[in-house]
C-alpha atoms as a PDB file:
ATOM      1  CA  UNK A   1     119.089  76.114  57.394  1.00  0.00           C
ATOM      2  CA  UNK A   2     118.472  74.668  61.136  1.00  0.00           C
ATOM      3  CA  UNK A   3     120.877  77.435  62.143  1.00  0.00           C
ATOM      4  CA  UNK A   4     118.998  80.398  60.361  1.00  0.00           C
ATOM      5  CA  UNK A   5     116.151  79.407  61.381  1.00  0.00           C
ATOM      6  CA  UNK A   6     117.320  79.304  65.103  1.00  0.00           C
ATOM      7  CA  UNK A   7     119.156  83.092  64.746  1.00  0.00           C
ATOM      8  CA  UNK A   8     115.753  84.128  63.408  1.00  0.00           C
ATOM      9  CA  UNK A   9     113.386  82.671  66.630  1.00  0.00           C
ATOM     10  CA  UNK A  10     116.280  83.920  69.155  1.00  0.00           C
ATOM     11  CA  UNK A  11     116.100  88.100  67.135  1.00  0.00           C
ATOM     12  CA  UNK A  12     112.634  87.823  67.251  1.00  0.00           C
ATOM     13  CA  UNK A  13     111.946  86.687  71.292  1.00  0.00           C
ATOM     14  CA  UNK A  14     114.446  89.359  71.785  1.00  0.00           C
ATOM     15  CA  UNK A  15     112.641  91.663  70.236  1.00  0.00           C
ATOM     16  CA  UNK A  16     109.574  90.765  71.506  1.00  0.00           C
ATOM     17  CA  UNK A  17     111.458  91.251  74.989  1.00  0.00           C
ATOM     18  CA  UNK A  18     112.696  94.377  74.299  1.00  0.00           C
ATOM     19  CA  UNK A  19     109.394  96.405  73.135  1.00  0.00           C
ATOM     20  CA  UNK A  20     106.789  96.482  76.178  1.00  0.00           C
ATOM     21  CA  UNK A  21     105.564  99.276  77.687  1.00  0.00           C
ATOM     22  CA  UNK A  22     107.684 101.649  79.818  1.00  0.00           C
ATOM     23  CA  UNK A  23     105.735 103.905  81.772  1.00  0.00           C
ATOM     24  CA  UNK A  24     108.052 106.741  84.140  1.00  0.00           C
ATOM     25  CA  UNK A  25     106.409 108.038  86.849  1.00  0.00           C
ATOM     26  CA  UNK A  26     107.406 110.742  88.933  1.00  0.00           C
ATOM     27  CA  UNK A  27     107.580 111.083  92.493  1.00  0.00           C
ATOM     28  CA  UNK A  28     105.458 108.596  93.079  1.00  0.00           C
ATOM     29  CA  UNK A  29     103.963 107.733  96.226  1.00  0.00           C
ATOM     30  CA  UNK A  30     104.766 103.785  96.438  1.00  0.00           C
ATOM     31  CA  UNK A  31     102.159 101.719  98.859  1.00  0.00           C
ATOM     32  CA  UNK A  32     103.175  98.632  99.974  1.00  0.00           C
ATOM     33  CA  UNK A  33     102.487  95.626  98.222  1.00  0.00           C
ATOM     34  CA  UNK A  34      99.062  94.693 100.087  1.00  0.00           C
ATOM     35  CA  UNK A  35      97.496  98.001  99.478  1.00  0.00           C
ATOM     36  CA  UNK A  36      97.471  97.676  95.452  1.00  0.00           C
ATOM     37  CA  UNK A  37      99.123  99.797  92.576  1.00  0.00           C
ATOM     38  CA  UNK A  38     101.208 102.958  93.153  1.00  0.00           C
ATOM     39  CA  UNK A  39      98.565 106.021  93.589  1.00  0.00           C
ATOM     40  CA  UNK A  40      98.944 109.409  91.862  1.00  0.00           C
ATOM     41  CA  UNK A  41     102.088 111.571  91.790  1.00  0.00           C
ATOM     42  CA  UNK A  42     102.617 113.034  95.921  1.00  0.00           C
ATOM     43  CA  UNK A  43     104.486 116.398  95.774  1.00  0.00           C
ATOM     44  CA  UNK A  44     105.977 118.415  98.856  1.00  0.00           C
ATOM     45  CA  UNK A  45     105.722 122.090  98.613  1.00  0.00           C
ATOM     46  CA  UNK A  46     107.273 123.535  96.459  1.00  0.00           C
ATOM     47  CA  UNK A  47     109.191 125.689  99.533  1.00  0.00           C
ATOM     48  CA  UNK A  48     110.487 122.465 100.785  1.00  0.00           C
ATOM     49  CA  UNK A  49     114.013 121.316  99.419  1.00  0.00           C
ATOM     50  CA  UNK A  50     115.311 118.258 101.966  1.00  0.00           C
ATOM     51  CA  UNK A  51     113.735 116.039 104.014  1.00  0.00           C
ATOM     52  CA  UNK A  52     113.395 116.932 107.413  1.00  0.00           C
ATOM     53  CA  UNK A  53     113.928 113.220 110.259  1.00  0.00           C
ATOM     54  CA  UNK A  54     112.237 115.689 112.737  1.00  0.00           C
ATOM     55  CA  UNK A  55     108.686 114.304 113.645  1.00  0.00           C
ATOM     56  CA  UNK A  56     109.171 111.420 112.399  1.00  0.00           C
ATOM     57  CA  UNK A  57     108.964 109.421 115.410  1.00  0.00           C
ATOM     58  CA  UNK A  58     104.970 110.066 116.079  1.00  0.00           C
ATOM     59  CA  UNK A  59     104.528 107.106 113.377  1.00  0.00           C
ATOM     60  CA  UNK A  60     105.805 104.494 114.785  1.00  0.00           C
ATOM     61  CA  UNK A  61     103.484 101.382 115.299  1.00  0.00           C
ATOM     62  CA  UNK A  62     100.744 103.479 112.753  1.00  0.00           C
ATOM     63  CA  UNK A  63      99.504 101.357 109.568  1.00  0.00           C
ATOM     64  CA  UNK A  64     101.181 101.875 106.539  1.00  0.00           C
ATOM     65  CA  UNK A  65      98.824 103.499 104.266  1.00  0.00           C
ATOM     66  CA  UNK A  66      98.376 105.772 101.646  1.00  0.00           C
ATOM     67  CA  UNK A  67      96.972 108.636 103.853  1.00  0.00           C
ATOM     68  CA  UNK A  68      99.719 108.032 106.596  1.00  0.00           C
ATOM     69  CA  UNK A  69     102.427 108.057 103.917  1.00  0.00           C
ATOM     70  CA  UNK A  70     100.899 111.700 102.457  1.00  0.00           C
ATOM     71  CA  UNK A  71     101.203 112.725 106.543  1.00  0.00           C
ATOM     72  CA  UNK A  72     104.551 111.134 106.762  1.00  0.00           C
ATOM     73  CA  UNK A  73     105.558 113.156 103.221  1.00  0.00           C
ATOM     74  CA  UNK A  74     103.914 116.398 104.357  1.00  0.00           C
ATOM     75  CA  UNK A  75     105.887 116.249 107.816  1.00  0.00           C
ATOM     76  CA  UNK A  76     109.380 115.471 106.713  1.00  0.00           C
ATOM     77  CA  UNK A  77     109.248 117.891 103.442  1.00  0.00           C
ATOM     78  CA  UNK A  78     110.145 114.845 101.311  1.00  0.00           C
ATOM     79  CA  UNK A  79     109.442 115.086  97.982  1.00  0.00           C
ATOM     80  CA  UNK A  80     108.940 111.005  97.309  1.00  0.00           C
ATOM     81  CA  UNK A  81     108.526 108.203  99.184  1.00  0.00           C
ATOM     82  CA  UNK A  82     109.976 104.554  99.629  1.00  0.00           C
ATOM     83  CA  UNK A  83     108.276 101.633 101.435  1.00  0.00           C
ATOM     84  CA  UNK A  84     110.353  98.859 102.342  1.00  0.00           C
ATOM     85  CA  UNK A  85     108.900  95.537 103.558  1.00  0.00           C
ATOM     86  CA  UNK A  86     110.440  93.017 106.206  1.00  0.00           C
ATOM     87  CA  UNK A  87     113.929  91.241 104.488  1.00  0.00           C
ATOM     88  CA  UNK A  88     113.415  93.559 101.374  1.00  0.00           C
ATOM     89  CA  UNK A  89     116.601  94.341  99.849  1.00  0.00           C
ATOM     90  CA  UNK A  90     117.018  98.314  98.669  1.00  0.00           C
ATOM     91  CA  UNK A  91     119.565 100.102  97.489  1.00  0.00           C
ATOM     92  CA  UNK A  92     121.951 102.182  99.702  1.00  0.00           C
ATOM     93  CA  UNK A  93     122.426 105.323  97.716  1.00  0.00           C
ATOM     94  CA  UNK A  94     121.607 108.872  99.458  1.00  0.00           C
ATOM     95  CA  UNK A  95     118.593 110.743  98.069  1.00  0.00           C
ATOM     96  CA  UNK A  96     118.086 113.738 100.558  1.00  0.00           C
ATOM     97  CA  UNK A  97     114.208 114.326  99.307  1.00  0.00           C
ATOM     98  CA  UNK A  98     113.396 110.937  99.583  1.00  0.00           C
ATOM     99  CA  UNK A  99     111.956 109.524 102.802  1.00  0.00           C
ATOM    100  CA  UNK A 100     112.070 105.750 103.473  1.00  0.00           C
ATOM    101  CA  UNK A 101     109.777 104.079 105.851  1.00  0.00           C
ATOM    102  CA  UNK A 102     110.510 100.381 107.057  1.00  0.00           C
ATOM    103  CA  UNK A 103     107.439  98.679 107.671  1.00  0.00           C
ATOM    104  CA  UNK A 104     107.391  95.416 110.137  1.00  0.00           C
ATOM    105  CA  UNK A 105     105.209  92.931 109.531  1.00  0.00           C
ATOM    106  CA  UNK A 106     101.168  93.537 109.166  1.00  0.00           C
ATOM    107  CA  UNK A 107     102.460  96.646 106.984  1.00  0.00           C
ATOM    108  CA  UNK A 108     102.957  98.615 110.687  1.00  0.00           C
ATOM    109  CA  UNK A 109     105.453 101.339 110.487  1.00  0.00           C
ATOM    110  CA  UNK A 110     108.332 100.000 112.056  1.00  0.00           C
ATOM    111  CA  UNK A 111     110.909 103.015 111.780  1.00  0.00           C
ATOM    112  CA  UNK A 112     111.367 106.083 109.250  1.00  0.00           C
ATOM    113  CA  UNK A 113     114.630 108.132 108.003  1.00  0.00           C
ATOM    114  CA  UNK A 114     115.120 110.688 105.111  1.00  0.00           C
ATOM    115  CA  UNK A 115     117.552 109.615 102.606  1.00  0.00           C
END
């Protein structure tokens, strides 16, 4: 009985687990941590098919913001964007629309590449 009733706790937590909320968002335009919640959807024109390193430079040492990430998206013809923060582990797979921006600490732009 002790045994049924422990199978029966352990399905149910799973369950439990297993049935929150899963929202997918496109494209999104991710801030970093200290500026809040990812903002609406950010999409390049629709002429625009790779991202573009060229003129990318200009942001160095700029605050990494919303509006600066929109400039920064508009500029390299990215069609998302990924902040990473000082020691933050990402993944190394190629995505030529996305543009990733390393950030230094104080959320200041410390470099920027497409991929």
């Amino acid at each position: 009985m002790i045994k049924f009733l422990s199978t029966a706790a352990l399905a149910l937590v799973l369950t439990a687990c297993g049935s929150g909320n899963s929202r997918t968002v496109t494209n999104p335009l991710i801030l970093p941590p200290a500026y809040g919640t990812p903002s609406q959807p950010v999409q390049a024109s629709a002429s625009t098919r790779e991202c573009s390193n060229s003129g990318l430079d200009r942001f160095r040492g700029q605050p990494g913001t919303s509006a600066t990430g929109s400039e920064m998206l508009r500029v390299s013809g990215a069609q998302t964007i990924r902040w990473v923060q000082p020691g933050q582990a990402v993944t190394m797979d190629f995505s030529p629309q996305r543009l990733t921006v390393y950030l230094a600490k104080g959320s200041v732009i410390d470099r920027a590449n497409c991929g």
